[in-house]
Protein backbone atom coordinates (compact mmCIF):
# COMPACT_ATOMS: atom_id res chain seq x y z
CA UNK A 1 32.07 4.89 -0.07
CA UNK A 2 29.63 4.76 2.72
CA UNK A 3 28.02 1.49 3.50
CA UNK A 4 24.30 0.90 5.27
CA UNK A 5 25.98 -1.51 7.48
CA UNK A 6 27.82 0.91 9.41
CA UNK A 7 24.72 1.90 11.03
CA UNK A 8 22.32 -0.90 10.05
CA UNK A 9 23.78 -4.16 11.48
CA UNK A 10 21.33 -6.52 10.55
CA UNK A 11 21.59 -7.27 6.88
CA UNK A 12 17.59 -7.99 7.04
CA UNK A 13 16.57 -4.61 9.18
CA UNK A 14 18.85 -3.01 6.38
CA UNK A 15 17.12 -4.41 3.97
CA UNK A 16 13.46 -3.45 5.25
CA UNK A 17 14.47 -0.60 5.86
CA UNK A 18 15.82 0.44 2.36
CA UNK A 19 12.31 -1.01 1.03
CA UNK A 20 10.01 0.78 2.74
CA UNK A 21 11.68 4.23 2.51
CA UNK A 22 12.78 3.60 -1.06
CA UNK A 23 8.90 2.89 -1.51
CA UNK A 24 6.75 4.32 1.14
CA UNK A 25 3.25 3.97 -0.20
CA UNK A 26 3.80 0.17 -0.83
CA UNK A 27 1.49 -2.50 1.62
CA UNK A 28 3.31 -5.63 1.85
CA UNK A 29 2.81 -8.82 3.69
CA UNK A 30 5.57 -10.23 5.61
CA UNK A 31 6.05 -13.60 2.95
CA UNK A 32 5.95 -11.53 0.00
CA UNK A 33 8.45 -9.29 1.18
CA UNK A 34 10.74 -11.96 1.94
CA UNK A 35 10.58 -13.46 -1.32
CA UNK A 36 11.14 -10.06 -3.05
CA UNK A 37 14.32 -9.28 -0.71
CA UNK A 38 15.58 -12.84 -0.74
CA UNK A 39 15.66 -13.37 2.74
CA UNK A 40 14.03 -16.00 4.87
CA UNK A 41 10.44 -15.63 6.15
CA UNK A 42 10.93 -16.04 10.26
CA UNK A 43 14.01 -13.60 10.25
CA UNK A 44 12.37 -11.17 8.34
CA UNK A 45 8.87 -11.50 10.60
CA UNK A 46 11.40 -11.01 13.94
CA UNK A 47 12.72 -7.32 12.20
CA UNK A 48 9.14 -6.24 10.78
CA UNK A 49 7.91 -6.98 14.37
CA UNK A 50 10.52 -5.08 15.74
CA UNK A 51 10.68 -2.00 13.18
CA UNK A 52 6.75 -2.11 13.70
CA UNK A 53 7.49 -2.06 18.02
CA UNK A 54 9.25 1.16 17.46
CA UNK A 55 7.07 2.78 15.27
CA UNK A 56 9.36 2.85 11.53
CA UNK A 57 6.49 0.68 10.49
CA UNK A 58 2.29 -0.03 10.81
CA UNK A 59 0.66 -2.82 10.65
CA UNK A 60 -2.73 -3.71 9.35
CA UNK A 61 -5.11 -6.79 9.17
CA UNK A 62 -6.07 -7.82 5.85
CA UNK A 63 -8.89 -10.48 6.32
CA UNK A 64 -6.75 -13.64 8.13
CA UNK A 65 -3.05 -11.76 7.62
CA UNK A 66 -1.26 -8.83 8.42
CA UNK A 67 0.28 -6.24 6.30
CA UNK A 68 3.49 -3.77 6.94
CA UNK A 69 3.86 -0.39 5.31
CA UNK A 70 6.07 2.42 6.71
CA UNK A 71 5.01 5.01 9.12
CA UNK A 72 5.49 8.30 7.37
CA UNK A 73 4.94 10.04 10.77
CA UNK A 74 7.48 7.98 12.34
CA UNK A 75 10.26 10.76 13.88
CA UNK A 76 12.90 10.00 11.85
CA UNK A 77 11.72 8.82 8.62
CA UNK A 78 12.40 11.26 6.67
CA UNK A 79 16.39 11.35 8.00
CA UNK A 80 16.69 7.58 6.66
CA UNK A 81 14.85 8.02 3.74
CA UNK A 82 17.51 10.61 2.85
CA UNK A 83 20.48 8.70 3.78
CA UNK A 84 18.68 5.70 2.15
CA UNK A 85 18.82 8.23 -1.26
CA UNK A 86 22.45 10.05 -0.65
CA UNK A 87 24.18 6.11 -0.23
CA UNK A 88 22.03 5.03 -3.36
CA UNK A 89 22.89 8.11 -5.00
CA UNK A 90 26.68 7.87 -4.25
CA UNK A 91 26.89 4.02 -5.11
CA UNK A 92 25.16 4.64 -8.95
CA UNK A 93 27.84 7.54 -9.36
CA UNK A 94 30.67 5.40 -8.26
CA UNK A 95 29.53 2.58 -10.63
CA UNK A 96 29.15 5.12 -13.38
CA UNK A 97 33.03 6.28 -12.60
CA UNK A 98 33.97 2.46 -13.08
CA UNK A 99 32.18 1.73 -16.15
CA UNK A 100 33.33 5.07 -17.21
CA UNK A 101 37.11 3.90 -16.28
CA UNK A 102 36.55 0.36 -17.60
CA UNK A 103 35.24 1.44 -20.94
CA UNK A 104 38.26 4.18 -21.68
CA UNK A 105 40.84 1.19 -20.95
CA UNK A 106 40.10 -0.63 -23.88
């Protein structure tokens, strides 16, 4: 099976990463999006700030904060959204084959 973290390192970046191609039209601000991917707040500011320095994602300034949404235009965004899909889509098949395994055992 074919893991993110071969070519993700960081288990945050990863995370973002899967977010905002898994859900491209979605504003978020940098605390909320911690809370919903479990991770802490100044780690996950360090990897928006540096996803948003090479262009994956934009920024915006809503009243006294910032939001981060992904940058459809950025080069390769469509390439991760599809290997963000194809791993997804090869994890939920390999979890079907063990439930599918587990269930004819008994």
């Amino acid at each position: 099976m074919v893991d993110l973290g071969i070519f993700i390192t960081s288990r945050v970046k990863r995370k973002v990463v899967v977010f905002f191609t898994t859900y491209p039209a979605i504003k978020m601000h940098s605390r909320g999006l911690a809370k919903l991917i479990k991770e802490d707040p100044g780690n996950l500011q360090r990897e928006l700030s540096r996803l948003e320095k090479e262009g994956f994602l934009k920024k915006e300034k809503k009243k006294n904060t910032f939001v981060f949404y992904a940058n459809t235009d950025f080069i390769l965004f469509k390439e991760l959204q599809s290997i963000v899909m194809k791993v997804r889509a090869q994890q939920t098949a390999s979890r079907n084959v063990n439930l599918l395994s587990h269930s004819s055992d008994k």
